[in-house]
Protein backbone atom coordinates (compact mmCIF):
# COMPACT_ATOMS: atom_id res chain seq x y z
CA UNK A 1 103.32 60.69 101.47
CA UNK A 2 101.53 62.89 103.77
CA UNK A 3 98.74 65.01 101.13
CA UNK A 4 98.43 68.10 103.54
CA UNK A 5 102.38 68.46 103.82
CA UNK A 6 104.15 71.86 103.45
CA UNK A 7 107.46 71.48 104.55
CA UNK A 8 109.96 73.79 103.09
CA UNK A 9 107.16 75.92 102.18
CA UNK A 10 107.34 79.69 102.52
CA UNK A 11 104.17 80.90 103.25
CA UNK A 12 102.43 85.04 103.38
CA UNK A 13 99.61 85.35 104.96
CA UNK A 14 97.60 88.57 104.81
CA UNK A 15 95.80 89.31 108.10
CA UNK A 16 96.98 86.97 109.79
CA UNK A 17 96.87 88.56 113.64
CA UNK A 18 93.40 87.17 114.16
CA UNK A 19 90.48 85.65 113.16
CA UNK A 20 90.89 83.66 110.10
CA UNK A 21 94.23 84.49 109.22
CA UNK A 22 95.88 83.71 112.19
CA UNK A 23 93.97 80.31 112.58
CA UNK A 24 95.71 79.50 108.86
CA UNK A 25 99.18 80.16 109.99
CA UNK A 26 99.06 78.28 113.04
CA UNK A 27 97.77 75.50 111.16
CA UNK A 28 100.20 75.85 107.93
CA UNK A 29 103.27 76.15 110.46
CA UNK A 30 101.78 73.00 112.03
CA UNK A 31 102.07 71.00 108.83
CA UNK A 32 105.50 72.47 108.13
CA UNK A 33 105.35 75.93 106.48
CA UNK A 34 107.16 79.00 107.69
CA UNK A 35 104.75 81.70 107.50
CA UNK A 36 104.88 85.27 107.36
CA UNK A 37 102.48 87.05 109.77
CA UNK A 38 101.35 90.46 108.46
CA UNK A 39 98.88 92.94 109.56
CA UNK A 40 99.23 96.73 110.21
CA UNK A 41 100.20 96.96 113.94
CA UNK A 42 103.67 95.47 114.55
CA UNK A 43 103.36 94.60 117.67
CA UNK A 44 100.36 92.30 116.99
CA UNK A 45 102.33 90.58 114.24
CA UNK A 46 105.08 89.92 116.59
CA UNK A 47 102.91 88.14 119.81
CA UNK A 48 101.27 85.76 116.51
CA UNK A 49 104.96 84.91 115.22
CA UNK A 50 106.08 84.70 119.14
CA UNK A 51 103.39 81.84 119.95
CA UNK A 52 103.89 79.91 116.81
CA UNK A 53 107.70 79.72 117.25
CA UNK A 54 106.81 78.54 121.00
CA UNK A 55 104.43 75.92 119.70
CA UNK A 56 106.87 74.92 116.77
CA UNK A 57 109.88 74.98 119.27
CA UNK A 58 111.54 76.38 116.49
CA UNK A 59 111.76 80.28 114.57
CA UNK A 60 109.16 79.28 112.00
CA UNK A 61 107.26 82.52 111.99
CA UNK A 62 108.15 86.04 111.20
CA UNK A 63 106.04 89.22 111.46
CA UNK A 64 106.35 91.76 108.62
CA UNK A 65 103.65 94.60 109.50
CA UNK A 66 101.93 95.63 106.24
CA UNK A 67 99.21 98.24 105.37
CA UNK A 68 97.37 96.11 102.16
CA UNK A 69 96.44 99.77 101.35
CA UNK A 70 99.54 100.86 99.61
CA UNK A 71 101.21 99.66 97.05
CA UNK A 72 104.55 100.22 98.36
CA UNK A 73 104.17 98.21 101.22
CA UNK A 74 103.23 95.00 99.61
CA UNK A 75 106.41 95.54 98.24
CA UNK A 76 108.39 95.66 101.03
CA UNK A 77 106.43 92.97 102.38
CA UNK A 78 107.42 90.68 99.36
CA UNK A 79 110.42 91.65 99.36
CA UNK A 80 111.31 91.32 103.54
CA UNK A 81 109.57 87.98 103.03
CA UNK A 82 112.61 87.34 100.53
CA UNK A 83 115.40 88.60 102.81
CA UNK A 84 114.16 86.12 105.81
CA UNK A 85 112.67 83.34 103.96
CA UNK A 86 113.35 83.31 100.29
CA UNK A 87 110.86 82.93 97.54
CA UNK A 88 107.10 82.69 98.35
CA UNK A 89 105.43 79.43 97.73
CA UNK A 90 102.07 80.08 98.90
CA UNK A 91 99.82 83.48 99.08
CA UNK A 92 96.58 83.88 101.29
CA UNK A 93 95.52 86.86 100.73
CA UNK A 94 93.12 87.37 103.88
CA UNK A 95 93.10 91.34 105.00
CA UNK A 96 89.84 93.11 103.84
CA UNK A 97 88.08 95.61 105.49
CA UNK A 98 84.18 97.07 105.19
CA UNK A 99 84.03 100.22 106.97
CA UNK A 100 80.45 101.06 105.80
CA UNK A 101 77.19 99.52 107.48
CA UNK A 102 73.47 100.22 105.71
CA UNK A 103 72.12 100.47 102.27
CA UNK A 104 74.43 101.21 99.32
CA UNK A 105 72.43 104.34 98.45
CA UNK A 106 73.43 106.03 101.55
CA UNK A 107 77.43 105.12 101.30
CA UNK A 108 80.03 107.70 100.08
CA UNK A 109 82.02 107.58 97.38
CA UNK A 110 85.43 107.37 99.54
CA UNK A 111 84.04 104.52 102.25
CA UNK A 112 82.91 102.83 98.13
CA UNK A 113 86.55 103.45 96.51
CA UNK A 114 88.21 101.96 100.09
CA UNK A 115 86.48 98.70 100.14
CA UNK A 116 86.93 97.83 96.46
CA UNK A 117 90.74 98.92 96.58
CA UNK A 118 91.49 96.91 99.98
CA UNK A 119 89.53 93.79 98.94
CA UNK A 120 90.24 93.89 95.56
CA UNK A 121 92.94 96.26 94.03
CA UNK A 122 95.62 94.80 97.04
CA UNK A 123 94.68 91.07 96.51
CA UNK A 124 95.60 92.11 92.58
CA UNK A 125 99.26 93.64 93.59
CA UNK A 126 99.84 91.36 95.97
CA UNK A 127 99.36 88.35 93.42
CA UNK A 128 101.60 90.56 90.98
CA UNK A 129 104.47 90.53 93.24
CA UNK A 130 104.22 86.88 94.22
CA UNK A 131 104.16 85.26 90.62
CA UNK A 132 106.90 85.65 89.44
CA UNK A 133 108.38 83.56 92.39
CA UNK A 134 105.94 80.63 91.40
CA UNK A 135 106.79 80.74 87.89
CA UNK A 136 110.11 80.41 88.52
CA UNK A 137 109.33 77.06 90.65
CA UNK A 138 106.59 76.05 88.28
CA UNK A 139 104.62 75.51 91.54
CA UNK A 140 102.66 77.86 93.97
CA UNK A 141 99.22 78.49 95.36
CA UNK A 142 97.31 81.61 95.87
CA UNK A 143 94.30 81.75 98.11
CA UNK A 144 92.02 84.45 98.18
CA UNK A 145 89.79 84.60 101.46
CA UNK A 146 85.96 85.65 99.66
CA UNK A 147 82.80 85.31 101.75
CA UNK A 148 79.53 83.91 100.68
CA UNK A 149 78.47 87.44 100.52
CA UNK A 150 80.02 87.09 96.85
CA UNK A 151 77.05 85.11 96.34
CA UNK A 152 74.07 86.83 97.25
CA UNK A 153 72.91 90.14 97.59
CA UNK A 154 73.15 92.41 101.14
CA UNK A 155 70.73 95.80 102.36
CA UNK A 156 73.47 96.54 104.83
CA UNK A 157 76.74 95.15 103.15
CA UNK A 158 76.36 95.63 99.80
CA UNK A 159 79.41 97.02 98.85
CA UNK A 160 81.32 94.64 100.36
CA UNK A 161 79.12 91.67 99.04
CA UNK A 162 80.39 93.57 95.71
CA UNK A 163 84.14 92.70 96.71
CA UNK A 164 84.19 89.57 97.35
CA UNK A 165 82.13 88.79 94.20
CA UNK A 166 84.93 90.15 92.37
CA UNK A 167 87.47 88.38 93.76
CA UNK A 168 86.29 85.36 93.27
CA UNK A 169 86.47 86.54 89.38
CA UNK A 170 89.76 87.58 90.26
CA UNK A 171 90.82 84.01 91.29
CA UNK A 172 89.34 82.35 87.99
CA UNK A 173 91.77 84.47 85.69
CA UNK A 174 94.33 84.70 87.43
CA UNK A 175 93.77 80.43 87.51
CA UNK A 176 93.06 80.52 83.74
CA UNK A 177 96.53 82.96 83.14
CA UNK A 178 98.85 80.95 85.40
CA UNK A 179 97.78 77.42 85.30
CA UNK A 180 100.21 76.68 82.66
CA UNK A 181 102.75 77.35 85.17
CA UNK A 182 101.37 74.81 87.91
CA UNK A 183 100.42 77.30 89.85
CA UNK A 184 96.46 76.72 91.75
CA UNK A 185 94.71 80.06 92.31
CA UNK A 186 91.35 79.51 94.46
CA UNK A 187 89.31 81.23 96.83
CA UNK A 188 87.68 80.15 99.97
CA UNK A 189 84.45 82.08 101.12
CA UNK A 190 83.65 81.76 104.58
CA UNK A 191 79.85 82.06 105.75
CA UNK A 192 79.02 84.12 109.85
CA UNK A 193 82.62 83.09 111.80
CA UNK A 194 83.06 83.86 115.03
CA UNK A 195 85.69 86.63 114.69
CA UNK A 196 85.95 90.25 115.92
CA UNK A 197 85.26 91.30 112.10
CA UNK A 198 82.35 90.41 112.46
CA UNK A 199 81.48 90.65 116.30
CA UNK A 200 78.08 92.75 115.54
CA UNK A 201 76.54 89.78 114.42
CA UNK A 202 76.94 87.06 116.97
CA UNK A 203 78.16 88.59 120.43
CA UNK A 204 75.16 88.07 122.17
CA UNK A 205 73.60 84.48 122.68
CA UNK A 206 70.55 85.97 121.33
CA UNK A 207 72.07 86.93 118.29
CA UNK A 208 73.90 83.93 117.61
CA UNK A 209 71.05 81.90 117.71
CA UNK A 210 69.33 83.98 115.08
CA UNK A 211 72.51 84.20 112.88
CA UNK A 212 73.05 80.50 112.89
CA UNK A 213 69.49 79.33 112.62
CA UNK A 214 69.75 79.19 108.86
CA UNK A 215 72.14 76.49 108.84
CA UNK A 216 71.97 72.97 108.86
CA UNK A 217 74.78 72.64 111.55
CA UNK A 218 73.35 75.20 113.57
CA UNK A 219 76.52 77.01 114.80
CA UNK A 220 78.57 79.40 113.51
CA UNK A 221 81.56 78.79 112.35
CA UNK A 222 85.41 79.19 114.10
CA UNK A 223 88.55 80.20 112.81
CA UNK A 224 89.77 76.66 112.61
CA UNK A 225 87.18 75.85 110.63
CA UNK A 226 88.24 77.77 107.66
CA UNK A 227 92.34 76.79 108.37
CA UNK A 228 91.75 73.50 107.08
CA UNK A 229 90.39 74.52 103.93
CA UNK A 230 93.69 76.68 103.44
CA UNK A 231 95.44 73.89 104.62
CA UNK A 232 94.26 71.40 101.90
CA UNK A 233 94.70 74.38 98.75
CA UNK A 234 98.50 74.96 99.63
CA UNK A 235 99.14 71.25 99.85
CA UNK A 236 99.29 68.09 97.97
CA UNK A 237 95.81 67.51 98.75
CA UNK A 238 94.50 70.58 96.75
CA UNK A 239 96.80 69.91 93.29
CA UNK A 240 93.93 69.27 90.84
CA UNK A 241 92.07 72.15 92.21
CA UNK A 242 92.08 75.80 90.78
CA UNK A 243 89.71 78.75 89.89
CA UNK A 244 87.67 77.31 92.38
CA UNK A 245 85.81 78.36 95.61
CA UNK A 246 85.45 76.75 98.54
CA UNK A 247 82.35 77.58 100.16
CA UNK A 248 82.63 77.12 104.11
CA UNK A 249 79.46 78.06 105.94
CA UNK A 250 77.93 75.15 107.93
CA UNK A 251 75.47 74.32 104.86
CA UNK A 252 73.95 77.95 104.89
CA UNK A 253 73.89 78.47 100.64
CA UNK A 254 72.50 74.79 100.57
């Protein structure tokens, strides 16, 4: 038996047009699972789905554009996902967003109530909608992309460190509420990857160096290197593992 199988799986991935998500459906269609590609811009979701059905050879991958911002379209997402794929075996929730830079005494209350309801409050829906699915199967996995931000404070990305905290919290009860169901809830948090979220920090060689000094590898980390850690909680590999987090940063908390 191959551990990191997902064949027959049906897999919704949040974000998953770049970066991080779209590393983890490349790699979950690779090991078998259809995937759902989802962002806000449709036509971004369709080029993702495009080159994983060319890669697969086969129509593994569908795009279903999503705002995680309303309720009402994690809905429709859900229930799309239904019409094309059937029930939902496997949830990353990966879209976030922190759209305020600098100390959290100088942030506004709206740029404060976006980031906790899009990293948060969307992660909490979207988990909502997706149960019931898994208990019906008395199987499923929810993965919640976190950052190590969750674990240490920020002067510049505070309220965003305050997000990711939660959902890490978020992942423990909903493991503690659900594990009687078979159903693993974790969260991976990523440290400095190379993605355009978070461009700022690394898109000079001079600032890479300084943002990856503080590791023991001494790089920063790439998309790829976070799909494998998805990879393993959706499959066989990850069974015994829930209200966990996965912390993926080149040995930077160390």
């Amino acid at each position: 038996m191959n551990l990191f199988d997902l064949s027959g799986k049906v897999a919704l991935i949040t974000g998953s047009t770049k970066g991080i998500g779209e590393a983890i459906a490349h790699r979950m269609a690779e090991h078998g699972a259809k995937v759902v590609i989802s962002s806000r811009k449709a036509d971004a979701c369709e080029k993702v789905a495009d080159d994983i059905n060319k890669e697969r050879g086969a129509k593994v991958a569908v795009p279903i554009p999503c705002n995680i911002n309303y309720k009402e379209q994690l809905q429709q997402l859900v229930d799309e996902t239904h019409k094309r794929f059937g029930k939902i075996d496997i949830l990353v929730c990966n879209a976030a967003l922190n759209p305020a830079y600098g100390p959290m005494s100088k942030i506004d209350d709206s740029a404060f109530d976006k980031i906790l309801s899009a990293n948060i409050k969307s992660n909490h829906w979207l988990a909502q909608m997706v149960l019931p699915d898994m208990i019906e199967k008395k199987d499923g996995s929810i993965i919640i992309v976190s950052s190590v931000g969750g674990y240490r404070g920020s002067t510049v990305i505070g309220t965003y460190c305050i997000s990711k905290a939660a959902d890490l919290q978020l992942a423990r009860n909903l493991a503690y509420e659900n594990g009687p169901n078979n159903i693993r809830v974790n969260c991976i948090a990523p440290g400095l990857v190379k993605t355009d979220f978070a461009r700022a920090l690394w898109d000079t060689p001079e600032a890479e160096r300084r943002s990856s000094a503080g590791n023991p590898l001494r790089r920063l980390g790439e998309p790829d290197d976070i799909a494998g850690a998805a990879v393993f909680l959706a499959s066989r590999a990850g069974a015994w593992m829930t209200g966990q987090s996965i912390i993926v940063d080149g040995g930077a908390l160390a």
